[in-house]
Protein backbone atom coordinates (compact mmCIF):
# COMPACT_ATOMS: atom_id res chain seq x y z
CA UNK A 1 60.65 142.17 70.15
CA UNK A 2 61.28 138.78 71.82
CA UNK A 3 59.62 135.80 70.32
CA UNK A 4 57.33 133.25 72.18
CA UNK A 5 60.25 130.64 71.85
CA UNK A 6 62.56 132.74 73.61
CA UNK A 7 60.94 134.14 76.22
CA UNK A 8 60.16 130.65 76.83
CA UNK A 9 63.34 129.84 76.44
CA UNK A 10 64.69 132.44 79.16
CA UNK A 11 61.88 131.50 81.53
CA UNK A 12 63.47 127.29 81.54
CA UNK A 13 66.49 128.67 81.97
CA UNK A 14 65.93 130.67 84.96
CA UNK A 15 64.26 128.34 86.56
CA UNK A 16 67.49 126.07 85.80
CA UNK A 17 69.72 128.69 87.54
CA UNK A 18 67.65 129.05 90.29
CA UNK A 19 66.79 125.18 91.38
CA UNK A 20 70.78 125.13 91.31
CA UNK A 21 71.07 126.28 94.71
CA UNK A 22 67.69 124.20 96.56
CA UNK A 23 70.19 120.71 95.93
CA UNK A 24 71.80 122.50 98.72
CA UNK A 25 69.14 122.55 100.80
CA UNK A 26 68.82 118.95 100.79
CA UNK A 27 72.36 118.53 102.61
CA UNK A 28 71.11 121.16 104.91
CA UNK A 29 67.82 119.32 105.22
CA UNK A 30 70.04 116.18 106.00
CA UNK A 31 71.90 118.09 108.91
CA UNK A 32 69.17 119.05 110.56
CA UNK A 33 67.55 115.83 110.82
CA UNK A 34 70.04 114.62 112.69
CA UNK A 35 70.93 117.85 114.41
CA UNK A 36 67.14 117.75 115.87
CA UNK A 37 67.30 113.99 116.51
CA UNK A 38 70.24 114.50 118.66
CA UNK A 39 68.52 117.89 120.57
CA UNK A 40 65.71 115.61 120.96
CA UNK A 41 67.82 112.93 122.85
CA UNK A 42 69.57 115.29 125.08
CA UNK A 43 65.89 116.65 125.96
CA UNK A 44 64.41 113.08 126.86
CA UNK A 45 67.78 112.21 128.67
CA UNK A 46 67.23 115.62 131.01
CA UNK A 47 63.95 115.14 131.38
CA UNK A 48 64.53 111.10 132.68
CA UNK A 49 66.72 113.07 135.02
CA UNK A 50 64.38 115.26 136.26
CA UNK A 51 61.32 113.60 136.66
CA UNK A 52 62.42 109.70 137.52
CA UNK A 53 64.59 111.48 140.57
CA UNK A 54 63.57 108.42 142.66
CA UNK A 55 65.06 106.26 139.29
CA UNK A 56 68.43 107.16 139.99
CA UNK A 57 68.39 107.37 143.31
CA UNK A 58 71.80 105.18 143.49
CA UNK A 59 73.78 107.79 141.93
CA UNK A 60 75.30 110.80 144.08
CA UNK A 61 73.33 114.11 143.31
CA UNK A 62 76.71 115.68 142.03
CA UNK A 63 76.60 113.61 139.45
CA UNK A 64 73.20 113.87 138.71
CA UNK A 65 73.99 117.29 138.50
CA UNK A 66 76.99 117.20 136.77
CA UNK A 67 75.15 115.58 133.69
CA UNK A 68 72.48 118.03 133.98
CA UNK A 69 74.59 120.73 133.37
CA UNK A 70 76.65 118.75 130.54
CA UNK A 71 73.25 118.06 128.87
CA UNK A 72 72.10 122.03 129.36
CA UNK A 73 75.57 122.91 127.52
CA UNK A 74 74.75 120.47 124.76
CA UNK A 75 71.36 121.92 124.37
CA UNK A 76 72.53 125.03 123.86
CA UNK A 77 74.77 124.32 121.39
CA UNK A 78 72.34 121.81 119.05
CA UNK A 79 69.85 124.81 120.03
CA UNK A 80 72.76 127.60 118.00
CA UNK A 81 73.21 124.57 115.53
CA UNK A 82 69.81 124.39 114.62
CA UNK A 83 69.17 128.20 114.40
CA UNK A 84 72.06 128.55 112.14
CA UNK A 85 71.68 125.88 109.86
CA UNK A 86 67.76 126.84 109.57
CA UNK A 87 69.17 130.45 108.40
CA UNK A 88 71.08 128.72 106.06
CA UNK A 89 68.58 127.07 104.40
CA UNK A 90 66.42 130.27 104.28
CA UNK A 91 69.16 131.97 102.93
CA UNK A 92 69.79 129.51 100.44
CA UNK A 93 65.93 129.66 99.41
CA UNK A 94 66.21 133.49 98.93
CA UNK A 95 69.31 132.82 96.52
CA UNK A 96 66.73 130.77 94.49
CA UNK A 97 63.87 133.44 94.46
CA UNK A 98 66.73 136.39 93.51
CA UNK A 99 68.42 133.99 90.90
CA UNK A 100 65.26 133.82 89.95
CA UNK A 101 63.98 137.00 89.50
CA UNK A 102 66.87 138.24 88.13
CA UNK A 103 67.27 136.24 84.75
CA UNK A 104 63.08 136.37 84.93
CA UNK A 105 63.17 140.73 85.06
CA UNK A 106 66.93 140.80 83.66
CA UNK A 107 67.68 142.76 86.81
CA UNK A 108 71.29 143.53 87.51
CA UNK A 109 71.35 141.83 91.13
CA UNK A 110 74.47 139.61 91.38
CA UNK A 111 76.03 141.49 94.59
CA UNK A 112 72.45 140.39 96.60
CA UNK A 113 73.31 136.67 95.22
CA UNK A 114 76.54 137.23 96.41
CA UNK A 115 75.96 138.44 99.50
CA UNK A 116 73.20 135.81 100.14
CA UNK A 117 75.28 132.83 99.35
CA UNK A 118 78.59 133.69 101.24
CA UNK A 119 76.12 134.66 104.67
CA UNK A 120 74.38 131.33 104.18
CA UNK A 121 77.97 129.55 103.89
CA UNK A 122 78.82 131.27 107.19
CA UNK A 123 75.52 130.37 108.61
CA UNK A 124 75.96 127.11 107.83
CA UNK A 125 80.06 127.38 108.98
CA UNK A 126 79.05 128.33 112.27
CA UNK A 127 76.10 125.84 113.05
CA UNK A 128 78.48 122.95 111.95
CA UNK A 129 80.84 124.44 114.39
CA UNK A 130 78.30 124.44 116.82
CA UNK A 131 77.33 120.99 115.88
CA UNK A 132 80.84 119.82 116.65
CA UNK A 133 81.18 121.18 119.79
CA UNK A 134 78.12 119.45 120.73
CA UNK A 135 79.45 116.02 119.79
CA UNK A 136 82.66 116.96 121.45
CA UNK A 137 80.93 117.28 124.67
CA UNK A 138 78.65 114.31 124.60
CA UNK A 139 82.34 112.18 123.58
CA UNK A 140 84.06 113.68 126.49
CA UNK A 141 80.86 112.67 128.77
CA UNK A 142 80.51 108.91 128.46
CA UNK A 143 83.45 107.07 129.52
CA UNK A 144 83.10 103.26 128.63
CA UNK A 145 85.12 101.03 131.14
CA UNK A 146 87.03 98.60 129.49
CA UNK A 147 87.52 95.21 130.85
CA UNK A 148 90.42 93.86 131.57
CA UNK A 149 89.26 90.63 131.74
CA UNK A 150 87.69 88.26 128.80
CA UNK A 151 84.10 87.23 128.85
């Protein structure tokens, strides 16, 4: 029969092995602040678009719509970004909960951990991917003019 002490002892340490995994989730947490911040920049630029048409007046409407479609492309992608990263992060947090039900019940469930972890590191893969090609488009958007001449 297991003694007070070490069923205490077993409970600390599964909470131990399954906190390991949640530092994780403040990296993802950290991505998707600015993944969001930058989804909510491409929003309020389309929107200034949109609604302030008599704003911008002295730009050509290709161009107007040029953006628009650069900034519905970029949406899209911090939209997949966002999605992915999220599952991530819930993936992560069901890593905890098996972690730590399984030193808690001294189930046999190592293959689920498994199998959570490496589809949250894909998750995660792909919404950085995403991320980047978002970034990559914004880059290849802005041209700045540089002056030949000093000030």
């Amino acid at each position: 029969m297991f003694s007070i002490e070490t069923q205490v002892g077993d409970v600390a340490h599964a909470i131990q092995l399954a906190l390991t995994p949640v530092f994780l989730l403040t990296g993802i947490a950290g991505i998707l602040n600015v993944m969001t911040g930058r989804l909510a920049r491409i929003i309020d630029r389309g929107r200034r678009l949109t609604d302030n048409v008599s704003a911008v007046t002295n730009r050509p409407a290709e161009s107007i719509e040029t953006e628009l479609v650069n900034l519905e492309r970029r949406r899209h992608n911090a939209s997949i970004a966002i999605t992915m990263c999220t599952l991530a992060a819930l993936l992560v947090c069901i890593v905890a909960a098996t972690l730590f039900l399984e030193a808690l019940l001294q189930l046999h469930l190592k293959w689920i951990v498994g199998l959570l972890f490496t589809g949250s590191t894909l998750a995660l893969v792909v919404g950085l991917t995403f991320f980047l090609i978002e970034v990559r488009l914004a880059t290849n958007s802005v041209r700045i003019p540089i002056s030949t001449q000093n000030p």
